[in-house]
Protein backbone atom coordinates (compact mmCIF):
# COMPACT_ATOMS: atom_id res chain seq x y z
CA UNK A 1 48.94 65.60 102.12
CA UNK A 2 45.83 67.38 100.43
CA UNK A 3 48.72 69.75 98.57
CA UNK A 4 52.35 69.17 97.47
CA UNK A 5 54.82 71.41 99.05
CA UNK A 6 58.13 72.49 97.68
CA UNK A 7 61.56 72.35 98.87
CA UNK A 8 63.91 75.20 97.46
CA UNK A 9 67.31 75.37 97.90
CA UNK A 10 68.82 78.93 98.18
CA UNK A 11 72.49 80.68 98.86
CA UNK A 12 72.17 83.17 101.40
CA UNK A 13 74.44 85.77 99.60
CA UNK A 14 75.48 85.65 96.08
CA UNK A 15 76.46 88.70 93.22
CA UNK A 16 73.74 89.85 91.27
CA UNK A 17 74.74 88.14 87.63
CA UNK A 18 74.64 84.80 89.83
CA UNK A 19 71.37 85.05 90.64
CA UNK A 20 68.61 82.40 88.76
CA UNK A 21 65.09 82.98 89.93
CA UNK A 22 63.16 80.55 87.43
CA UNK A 23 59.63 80.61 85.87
CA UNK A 24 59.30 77.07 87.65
CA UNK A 25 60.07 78.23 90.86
CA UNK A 26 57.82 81.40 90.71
CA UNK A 27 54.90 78.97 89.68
CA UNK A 28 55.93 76.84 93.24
CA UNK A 29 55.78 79.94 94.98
CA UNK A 30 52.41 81.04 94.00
CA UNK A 31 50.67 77.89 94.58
CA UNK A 32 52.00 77.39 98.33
CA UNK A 33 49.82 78.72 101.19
CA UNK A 34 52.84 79.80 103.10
CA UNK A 35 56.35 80.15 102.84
CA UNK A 36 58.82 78.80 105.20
CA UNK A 37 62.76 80.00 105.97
CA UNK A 38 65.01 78.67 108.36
CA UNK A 39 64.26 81.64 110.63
CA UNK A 40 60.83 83.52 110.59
CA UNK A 41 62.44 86.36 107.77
CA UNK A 42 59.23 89.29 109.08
CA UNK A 43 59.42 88.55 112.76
CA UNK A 44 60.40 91.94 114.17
CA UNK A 45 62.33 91.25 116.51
CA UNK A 46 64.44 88.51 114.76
CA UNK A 47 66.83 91.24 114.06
CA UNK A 48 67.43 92.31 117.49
CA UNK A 49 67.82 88.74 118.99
CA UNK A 50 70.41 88.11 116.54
CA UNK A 51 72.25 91.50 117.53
CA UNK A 52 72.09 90.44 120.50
CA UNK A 53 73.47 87.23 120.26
CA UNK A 54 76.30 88.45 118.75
CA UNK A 55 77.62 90.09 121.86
CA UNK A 56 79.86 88.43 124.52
CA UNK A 57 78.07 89.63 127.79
CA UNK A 58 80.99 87.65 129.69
CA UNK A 59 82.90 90.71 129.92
CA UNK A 60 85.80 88.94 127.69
CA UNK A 61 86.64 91.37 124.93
CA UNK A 62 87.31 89.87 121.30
CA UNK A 63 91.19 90.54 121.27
CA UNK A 64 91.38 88.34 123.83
CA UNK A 65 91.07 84.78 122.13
CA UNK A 66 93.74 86.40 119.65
CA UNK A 67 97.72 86.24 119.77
CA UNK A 68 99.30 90.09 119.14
CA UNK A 69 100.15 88.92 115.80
CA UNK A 70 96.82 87.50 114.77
CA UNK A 71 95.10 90.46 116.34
CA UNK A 72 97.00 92.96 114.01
CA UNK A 73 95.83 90.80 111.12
CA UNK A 74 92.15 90.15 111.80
CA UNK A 75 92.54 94.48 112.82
CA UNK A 76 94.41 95.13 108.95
CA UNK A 77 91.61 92.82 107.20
CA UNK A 78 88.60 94.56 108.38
CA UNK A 79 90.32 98.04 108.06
CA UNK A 80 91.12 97.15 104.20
CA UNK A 81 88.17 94.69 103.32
CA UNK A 82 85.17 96.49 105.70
CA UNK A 83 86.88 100.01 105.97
CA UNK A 84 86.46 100.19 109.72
CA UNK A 85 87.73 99.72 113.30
CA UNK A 86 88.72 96.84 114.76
CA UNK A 87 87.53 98.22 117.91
CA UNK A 88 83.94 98.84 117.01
CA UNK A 89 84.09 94.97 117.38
CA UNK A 90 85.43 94.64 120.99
CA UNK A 91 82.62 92.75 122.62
CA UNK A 92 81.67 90.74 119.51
CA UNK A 93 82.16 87.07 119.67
CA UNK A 94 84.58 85.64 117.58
CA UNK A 95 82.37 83.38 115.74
CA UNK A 96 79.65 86.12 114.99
CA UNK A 97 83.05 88.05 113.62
CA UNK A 98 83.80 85.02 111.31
CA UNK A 99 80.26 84.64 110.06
CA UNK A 100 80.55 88.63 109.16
CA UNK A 101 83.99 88.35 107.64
CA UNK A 102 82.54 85.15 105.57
CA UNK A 103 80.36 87.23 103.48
CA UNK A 104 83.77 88.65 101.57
CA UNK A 105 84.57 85.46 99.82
CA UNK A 106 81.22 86.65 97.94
CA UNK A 107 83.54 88.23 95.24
CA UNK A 108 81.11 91.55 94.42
CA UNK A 109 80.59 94.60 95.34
CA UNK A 110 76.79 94.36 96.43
CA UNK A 111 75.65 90.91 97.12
CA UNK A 112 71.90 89.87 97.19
CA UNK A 113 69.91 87.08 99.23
CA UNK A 114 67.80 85.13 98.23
CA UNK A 115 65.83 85.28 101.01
CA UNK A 116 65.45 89.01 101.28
CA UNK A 117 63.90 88.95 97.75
CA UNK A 118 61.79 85.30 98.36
CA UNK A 119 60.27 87.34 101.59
CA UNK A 120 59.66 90.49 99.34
CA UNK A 121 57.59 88.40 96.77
CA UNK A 122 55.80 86.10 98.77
CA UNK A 123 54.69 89.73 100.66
CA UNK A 124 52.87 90.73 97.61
CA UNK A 125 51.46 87.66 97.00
CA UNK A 126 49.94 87.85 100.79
CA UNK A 127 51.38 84.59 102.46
CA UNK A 128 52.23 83.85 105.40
CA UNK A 129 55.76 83.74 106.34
CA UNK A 130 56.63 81.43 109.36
CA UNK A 131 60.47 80.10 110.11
CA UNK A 132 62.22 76.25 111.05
CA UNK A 133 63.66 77.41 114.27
CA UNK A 134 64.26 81.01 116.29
CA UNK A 135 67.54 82.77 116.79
CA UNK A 136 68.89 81.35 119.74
CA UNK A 137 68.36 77.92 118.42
CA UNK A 138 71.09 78.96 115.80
CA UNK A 139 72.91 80.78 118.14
CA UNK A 140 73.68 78.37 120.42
CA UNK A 141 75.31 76.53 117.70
CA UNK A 142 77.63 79.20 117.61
CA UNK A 143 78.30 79.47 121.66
CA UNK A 144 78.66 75.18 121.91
CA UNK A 145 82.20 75.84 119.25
CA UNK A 146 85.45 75.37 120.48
CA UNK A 147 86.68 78.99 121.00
CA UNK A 148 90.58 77.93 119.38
CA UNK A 149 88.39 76.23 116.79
CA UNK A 150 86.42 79.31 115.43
CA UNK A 151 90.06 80.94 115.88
CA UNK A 152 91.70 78.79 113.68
CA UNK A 153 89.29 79.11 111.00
CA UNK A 154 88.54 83.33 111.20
CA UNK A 155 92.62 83.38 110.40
CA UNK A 156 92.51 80.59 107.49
CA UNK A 157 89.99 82.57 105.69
CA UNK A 158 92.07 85.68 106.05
CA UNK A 159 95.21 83.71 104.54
CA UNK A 160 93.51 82.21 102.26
CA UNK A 161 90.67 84.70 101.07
CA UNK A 162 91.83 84.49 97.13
CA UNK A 163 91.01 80.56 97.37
CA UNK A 164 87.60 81.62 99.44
CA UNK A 165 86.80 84.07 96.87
CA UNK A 166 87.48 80.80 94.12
CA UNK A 167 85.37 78.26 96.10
CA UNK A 168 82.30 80.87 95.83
CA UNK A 169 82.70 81.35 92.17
CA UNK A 170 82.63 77.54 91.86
CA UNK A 171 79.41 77.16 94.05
CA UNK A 172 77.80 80.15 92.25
CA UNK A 173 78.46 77.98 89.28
CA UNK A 174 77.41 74.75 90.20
CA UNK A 175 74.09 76.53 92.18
CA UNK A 176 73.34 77.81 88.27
CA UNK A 177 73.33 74.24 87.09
CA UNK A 178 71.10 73.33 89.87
CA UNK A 179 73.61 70.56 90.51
CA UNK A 180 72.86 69.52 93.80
CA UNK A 181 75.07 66.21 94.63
CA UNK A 182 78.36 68.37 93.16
CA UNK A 183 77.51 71.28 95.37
CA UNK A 184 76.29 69.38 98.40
CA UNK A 185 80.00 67.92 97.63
CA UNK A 186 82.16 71.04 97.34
CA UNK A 187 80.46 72.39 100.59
CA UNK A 188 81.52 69.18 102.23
CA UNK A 189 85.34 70.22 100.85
CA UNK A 190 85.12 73.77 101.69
CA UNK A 191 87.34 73.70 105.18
CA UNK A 192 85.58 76.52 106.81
CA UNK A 193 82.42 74.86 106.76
CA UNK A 194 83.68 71.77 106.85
CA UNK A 195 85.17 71.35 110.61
CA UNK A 196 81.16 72.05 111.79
CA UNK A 197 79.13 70.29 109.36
CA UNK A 198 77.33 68.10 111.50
CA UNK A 199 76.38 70.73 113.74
CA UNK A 200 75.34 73.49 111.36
CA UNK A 201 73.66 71.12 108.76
CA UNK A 202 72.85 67.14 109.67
CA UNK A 203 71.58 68.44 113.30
CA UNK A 204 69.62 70.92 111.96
CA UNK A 205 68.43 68.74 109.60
CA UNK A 206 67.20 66.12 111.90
CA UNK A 207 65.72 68.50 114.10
CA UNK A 208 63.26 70.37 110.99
CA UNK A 209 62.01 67.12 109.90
CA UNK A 210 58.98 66.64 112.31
CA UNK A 211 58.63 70.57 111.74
CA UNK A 212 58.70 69.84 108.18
CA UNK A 213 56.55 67.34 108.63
CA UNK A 214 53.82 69.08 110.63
CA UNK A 215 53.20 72.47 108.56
CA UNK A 216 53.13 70.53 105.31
CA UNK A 217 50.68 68.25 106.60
CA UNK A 218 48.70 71.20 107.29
CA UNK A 219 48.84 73.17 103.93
CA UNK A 220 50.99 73.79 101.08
CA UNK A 221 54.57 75.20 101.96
CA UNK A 222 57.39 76.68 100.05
CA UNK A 223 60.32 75.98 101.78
CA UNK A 224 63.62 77.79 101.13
CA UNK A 225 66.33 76.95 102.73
CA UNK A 226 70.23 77.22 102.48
CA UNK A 227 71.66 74.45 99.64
CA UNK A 228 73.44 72.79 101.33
CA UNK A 229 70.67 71.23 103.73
CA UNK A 230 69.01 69.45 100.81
CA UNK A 231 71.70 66.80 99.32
CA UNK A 232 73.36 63.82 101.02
CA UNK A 233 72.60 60.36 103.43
CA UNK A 234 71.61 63.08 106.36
CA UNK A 235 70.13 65.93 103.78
CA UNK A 236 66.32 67.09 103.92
CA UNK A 237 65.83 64.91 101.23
CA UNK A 238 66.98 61.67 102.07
CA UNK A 239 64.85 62.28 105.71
CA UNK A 240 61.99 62.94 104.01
CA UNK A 241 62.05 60.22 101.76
CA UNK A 242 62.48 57.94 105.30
CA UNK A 243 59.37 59.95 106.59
CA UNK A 244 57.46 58.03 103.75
CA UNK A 245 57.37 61.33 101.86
CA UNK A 246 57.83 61.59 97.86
CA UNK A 247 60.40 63.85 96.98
CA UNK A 248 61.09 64.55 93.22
CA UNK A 249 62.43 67.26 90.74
CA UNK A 250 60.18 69.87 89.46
CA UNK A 251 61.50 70.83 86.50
């Protein structure tokens, strides 16, 4: 490498007082050539794919993988937590429905992302913005779960939103400290994400590494990517380390 590159963990939504963007990481950011998500953030019609790959085309409509009783409740939640109809969600698939519904356990009125404002800085510093994989890579990680399986976990985080809203606070908190291993471990403990791990993180993981590997060889990158991709025996770290690579702290 003629350049280092940087590997920056973010949380895709989190409140406004939890947010930490530090002089150190601005001073990363500058000094990259481009800046890397795990989807290309300014590709126009990134938007639109995902839309689109929200919607079952199969004809099945979403209160069908429901009981009556679990209907109602999913129906009461979004009425009292999203202040709409249940039916404006008829063709939606159920897991595009949980990943929606997720965003509540962020415990504030008007969440930010990280990546929204990364994007909107590296624009003025003129980089390029480029992404780790497209939509329907991600997507079809959503279509290959076990329909009962999504189910199961749309309804726990409706029962148990109050503990959801709890085990944000505590990764907010341990994101602050920049505590990797701790939050790497509480993600690992978290039971919504926790039934699809390997899919949604140690796949994906293996998968970026010769992408990783090939845009940093070309130039300095700034990659920023969701937390919990970066800690543990199948985390970007550890694979990059195997690669050869040296991976240490900036502090």
């Amino acid at each position: 490498m003629k350049k280092p590159s940087y590997l920056c963990c973010t949380m895709h939504c989190i409140c406004p007082e939890d947010y930490i963007w530090t002089e150190t990481r601005k001073k990363c950011l500058k000094a990259s050539d481009e800046v890397c998500f795990e989807m290309d953030m300014d590709d126009p019609s990134l938007l639109m794919d995902i839309a689109s790959g929200m919607v079952n085309y199969d004809g099945k409509a979403l209160k069908e993988y429901f009981s009556d009783s679990d209907y109602h409740k999913v129906a009461r939640y979004i009425a009292d937590s999203l202040h709409m109809d249940i039916a404006q969600f008829r063709q939606m698939k159920p897991a595009a429905l949980q990943t929606i519904l997720s965003i509540k356990s962020v415990d504030c009125d008007a969440p930010v992302s990280y990546e929204n404002n990364i994007m909107d800085e590296a624009k003025k510093l003129k980089k390029e913005i480029i992404g780790l994989e497209e939509a329907r890579e991600q997507l079809s990680l959503l279509d290959n779960l076990p329909a009962d399986s999504i189910i199961a976990g749309l309804i726990s985080l409706i029962d148990s939103n109050a503990s959801e809203k709890a085990t944000y606070k505590k990764l907010a908190a341990l994101y602050k400290k920049q505590d990797l291993p701790a939050l790497y471990q509480l993600i690992l403990q978290s039971k919504e994400q926790g039934d699809n791990m390997d899919a949604f993180l140690d796949e994906r993981n293996q998968r970026w590494i010769s992408r990783i590997v090939e845009k940093m060889d070309q130039c300095s990158v700034f990659f920023a990517v969701g937390a919990g991709h970066l800690w543990g025996e199948s985390g970007l770290i550890t694979l990059l380390r195997k690669e050869g690579y040296t991976v240490k702290p900036v502090r």
